[in-house]
C-alpha atoms as a PDB file:
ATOM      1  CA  UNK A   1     -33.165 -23.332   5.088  1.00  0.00           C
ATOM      2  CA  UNK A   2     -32.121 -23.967   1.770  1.00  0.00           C
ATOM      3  CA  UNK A   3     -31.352 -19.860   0.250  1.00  0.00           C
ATOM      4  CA  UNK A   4     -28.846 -18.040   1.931  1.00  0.00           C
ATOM      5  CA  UNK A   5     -30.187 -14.885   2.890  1.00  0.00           C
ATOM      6  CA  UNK A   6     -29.158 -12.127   0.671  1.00  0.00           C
ATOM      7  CA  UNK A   7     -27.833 -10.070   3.366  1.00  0.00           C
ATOM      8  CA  UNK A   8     -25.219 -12.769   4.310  1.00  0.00           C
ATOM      9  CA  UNK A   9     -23.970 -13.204   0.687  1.00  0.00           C
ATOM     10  CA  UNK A  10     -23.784  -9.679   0.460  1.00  0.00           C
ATOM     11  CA  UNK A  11     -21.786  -9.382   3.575  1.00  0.00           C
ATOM     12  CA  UNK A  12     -19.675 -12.410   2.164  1.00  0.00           C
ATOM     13  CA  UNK A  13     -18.719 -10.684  -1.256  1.00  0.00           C
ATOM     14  CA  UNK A  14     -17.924  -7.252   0.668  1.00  0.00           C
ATOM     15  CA  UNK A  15     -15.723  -9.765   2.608  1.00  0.00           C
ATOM     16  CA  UNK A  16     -13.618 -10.931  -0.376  1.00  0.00           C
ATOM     17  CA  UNK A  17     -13.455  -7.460  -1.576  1.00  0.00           C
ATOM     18  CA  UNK A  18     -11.979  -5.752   1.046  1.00  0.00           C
ATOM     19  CA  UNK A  19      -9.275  -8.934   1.169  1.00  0.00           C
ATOM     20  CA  UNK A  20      -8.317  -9.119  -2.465  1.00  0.00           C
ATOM     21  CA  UNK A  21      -7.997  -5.081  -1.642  1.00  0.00           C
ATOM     22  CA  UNK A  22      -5.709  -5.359   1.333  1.00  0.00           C
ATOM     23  CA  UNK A  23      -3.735  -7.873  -0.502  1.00  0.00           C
ATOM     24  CA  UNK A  24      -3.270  -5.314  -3.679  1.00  0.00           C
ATOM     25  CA  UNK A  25      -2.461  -2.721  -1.021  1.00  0.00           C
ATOM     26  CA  UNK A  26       0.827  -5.366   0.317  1.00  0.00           C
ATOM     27  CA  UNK A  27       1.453  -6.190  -3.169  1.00  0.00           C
ATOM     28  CA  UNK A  28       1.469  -2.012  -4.205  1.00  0.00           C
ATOM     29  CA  UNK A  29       3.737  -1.459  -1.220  1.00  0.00           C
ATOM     30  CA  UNK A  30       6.390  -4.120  -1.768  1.00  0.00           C
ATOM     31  CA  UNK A  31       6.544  -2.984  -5.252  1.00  0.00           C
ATOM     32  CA  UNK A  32       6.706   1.290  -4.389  1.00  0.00           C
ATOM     33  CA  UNK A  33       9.753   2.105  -1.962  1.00  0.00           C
ATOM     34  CA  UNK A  34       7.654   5.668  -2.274  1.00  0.00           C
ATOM     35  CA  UNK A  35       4.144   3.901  -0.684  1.00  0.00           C
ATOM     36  CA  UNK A  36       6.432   1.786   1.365  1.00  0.00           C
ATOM     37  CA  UNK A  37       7.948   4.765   2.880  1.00  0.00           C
ATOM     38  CA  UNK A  38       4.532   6.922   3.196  1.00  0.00           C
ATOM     39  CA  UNK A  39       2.843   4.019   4.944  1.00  0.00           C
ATOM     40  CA  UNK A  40       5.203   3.433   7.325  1.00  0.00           C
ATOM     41  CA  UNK A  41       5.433   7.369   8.143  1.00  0.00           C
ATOM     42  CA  UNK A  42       2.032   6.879   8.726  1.00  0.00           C
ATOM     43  CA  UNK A  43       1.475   4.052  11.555  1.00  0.00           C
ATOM     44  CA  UNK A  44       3.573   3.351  14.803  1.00  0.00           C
ATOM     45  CA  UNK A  45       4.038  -0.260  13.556  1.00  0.00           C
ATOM     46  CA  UNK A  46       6.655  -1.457  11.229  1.00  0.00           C
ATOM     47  CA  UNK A  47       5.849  -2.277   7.382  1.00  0.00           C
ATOM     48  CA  UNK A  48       6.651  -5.975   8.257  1.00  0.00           C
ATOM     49  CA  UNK A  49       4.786  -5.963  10.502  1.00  0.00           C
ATOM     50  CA  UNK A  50       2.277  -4.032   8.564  1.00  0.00           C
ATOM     51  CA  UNK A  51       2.123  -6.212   6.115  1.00  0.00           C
ATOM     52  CA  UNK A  52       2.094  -9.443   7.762  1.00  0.00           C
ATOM     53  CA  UNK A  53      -0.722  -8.345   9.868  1.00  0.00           C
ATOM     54  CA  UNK A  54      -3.007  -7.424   6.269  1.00  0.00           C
ATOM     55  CA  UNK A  55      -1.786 -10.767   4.763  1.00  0.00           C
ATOM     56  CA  UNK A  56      -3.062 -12.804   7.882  1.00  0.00           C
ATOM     57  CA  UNK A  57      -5.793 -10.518   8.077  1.00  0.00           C
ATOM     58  CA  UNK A  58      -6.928 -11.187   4.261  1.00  0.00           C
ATOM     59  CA  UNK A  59      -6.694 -14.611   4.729  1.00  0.00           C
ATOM     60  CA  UNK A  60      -8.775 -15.275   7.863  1.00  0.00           C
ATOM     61  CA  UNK A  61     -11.351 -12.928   5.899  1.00  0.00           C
ATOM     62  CA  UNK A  62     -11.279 -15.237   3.046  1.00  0.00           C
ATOM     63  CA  UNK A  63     -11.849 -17.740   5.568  1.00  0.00           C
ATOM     64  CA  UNK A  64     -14.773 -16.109   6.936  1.00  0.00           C
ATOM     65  CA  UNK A  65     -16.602 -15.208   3.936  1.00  0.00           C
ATOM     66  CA  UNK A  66     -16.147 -18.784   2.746  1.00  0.00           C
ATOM     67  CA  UNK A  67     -17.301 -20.378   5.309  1.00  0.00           C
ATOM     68  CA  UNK A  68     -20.506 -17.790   5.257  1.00  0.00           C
ATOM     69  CA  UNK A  69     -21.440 -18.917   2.071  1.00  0.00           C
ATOM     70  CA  UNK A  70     -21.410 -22.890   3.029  1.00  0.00           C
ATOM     71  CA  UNK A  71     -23.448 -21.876   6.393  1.00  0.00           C
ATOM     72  CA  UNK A  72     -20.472 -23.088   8.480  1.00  0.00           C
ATOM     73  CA  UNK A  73     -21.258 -21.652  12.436  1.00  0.00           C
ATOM     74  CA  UNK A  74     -17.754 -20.867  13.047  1.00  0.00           C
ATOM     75  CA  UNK A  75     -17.717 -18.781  10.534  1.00  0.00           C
ATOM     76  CA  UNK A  76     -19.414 -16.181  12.100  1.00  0.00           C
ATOM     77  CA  UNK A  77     -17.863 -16.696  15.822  1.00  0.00           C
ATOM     78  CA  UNK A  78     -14.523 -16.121  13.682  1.00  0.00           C
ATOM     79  CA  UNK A  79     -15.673 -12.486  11.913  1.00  0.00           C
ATOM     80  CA  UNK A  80     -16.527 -11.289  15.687  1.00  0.00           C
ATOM     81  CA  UNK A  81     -13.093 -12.997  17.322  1.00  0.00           C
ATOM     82  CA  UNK A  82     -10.783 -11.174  14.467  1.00  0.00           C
ATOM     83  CA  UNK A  83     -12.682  -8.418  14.502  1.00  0.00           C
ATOM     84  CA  UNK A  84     -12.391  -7.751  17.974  1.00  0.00           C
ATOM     85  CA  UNK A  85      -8.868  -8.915  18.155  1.00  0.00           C
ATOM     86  CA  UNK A  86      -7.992  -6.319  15.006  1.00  0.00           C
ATOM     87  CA  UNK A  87      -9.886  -2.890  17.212  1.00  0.00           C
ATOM     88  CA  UNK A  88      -7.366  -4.208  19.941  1.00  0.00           C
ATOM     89  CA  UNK A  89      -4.046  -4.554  18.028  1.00  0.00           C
ATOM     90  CA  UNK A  90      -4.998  -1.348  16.326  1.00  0.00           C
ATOM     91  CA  UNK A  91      -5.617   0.567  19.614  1.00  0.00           C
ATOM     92  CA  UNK A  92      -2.486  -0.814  21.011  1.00  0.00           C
ATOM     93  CA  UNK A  93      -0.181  -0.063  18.094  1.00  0.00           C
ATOM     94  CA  UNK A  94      -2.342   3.419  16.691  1.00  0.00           C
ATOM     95  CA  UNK A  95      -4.148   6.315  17.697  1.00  0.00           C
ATOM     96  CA  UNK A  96      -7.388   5.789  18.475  1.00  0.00           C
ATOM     97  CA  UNK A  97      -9.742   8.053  16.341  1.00  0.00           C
ATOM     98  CA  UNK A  98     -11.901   7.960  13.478  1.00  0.00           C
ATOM     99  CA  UNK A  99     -10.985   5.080  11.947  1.00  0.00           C
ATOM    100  CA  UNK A 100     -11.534   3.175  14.718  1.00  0.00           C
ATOM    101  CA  UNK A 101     -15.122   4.283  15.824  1.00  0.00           C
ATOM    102  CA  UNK A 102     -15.323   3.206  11.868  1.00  0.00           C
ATOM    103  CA  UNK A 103     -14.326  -0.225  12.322  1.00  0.00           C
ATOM    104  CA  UNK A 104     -16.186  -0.575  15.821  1.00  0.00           C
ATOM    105  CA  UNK A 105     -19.432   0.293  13.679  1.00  0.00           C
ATOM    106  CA  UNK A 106     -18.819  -1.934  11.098  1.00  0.00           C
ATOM    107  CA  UNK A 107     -18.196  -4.704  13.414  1.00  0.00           C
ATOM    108  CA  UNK A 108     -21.188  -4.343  15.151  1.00  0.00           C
ATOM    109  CA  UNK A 109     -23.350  -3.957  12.005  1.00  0.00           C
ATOM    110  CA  UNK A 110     -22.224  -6.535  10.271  1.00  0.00           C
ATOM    111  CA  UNK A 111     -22.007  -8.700  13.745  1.00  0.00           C
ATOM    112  CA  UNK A 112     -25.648  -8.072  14.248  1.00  0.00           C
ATOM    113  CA  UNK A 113     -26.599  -9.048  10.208  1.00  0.00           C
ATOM    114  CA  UNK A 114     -24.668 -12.592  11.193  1.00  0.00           C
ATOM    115  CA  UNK A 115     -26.752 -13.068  14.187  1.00  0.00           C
ATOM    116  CA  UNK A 116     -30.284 -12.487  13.344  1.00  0.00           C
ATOM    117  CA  UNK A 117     -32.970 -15.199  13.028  1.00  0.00           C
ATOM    118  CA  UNK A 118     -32.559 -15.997   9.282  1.00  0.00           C
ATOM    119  CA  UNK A 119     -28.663 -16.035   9.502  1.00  0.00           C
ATOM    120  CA  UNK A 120     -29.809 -18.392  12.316  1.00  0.00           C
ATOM    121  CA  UNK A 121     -31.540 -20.841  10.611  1.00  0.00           C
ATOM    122  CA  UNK A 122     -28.984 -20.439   7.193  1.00  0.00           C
ATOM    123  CA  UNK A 123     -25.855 -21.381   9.923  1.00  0.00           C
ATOM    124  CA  UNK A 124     -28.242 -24.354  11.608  1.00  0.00           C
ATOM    125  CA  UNK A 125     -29.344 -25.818   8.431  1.00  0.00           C
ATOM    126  CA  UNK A 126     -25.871 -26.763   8.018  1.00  0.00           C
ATOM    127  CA  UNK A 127     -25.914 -29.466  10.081  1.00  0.00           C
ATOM    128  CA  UNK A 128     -22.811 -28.681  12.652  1.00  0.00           C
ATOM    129  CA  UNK A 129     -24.730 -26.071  14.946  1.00  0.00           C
ATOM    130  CA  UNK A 130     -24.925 -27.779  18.028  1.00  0.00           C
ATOM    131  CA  UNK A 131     -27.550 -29.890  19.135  1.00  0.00           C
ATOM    132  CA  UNK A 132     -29.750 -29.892  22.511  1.00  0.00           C
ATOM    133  CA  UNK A 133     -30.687 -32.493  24.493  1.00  0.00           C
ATOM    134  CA  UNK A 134     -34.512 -33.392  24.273  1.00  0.00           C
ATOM    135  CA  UNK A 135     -35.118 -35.705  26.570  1.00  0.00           C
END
């Protein structure tokens, strides 16, 4: 396949945004002791902590959507693996509740737009998807 599908370059800019928007958000509370101080009233985990976990989290994003747009396989194995690992930190640390069920949707939505037969072919044209045995 030689045109990404639309859907997956869609899903790959909504990637970058929501990065480049968690990375304003560390930025905006390093720089306000007032945000600093309202989000850490607001989660059971400290602001380091916080903050280190949207950091790593923006970057393995970045990661993701990047490696959607060049039809790298892994790519995609990596959205589901953070994702998954992210609704289980945040259960551990939070309170399950809206914002979860949110993210659990999400997931799965976009998890099932990675996955179907044209994201298929646009990850196997690539090359590195692996190969069976036809003998």
């Amino acid at each position: 396949m030689e045109k990404r599908p639309l859907s997956l370059t869609i899903i790959a800019w909504v990637l970058v945004i929501l990065a480049l928007l968690g990375l304003a958000g560390i930025v905006m509370a390093t720089t306000s002791a007032e945000l600093a101080a309202k989000m850490a009233e607001q989660s059971n985990m400290p602001l380091p902590f916080q903050q280190a976990w949207t950091a790593i989290g923006a970057i393995v994003t970045l990661v993701v959507a990047y490696g959607i747009w060049k039809g790298q396989p892994w790519s995609r194995v990596l959205y589901v693996a953070w994702g998954v690992i992210g609704i289980v930190v945040g259960y551990l640390v939070g309170s399950p509740g809206y914002g979860m069920i949110l993210g659990v949707v999400i997931l799965v939505v976009i998890s099932a737009f990675l996955f179907t037969n044209r994201a298929n072919e646009w990850f196997n044209a690539s090359g590195l998807a692996l190969k069976r045995d036809t003998r």
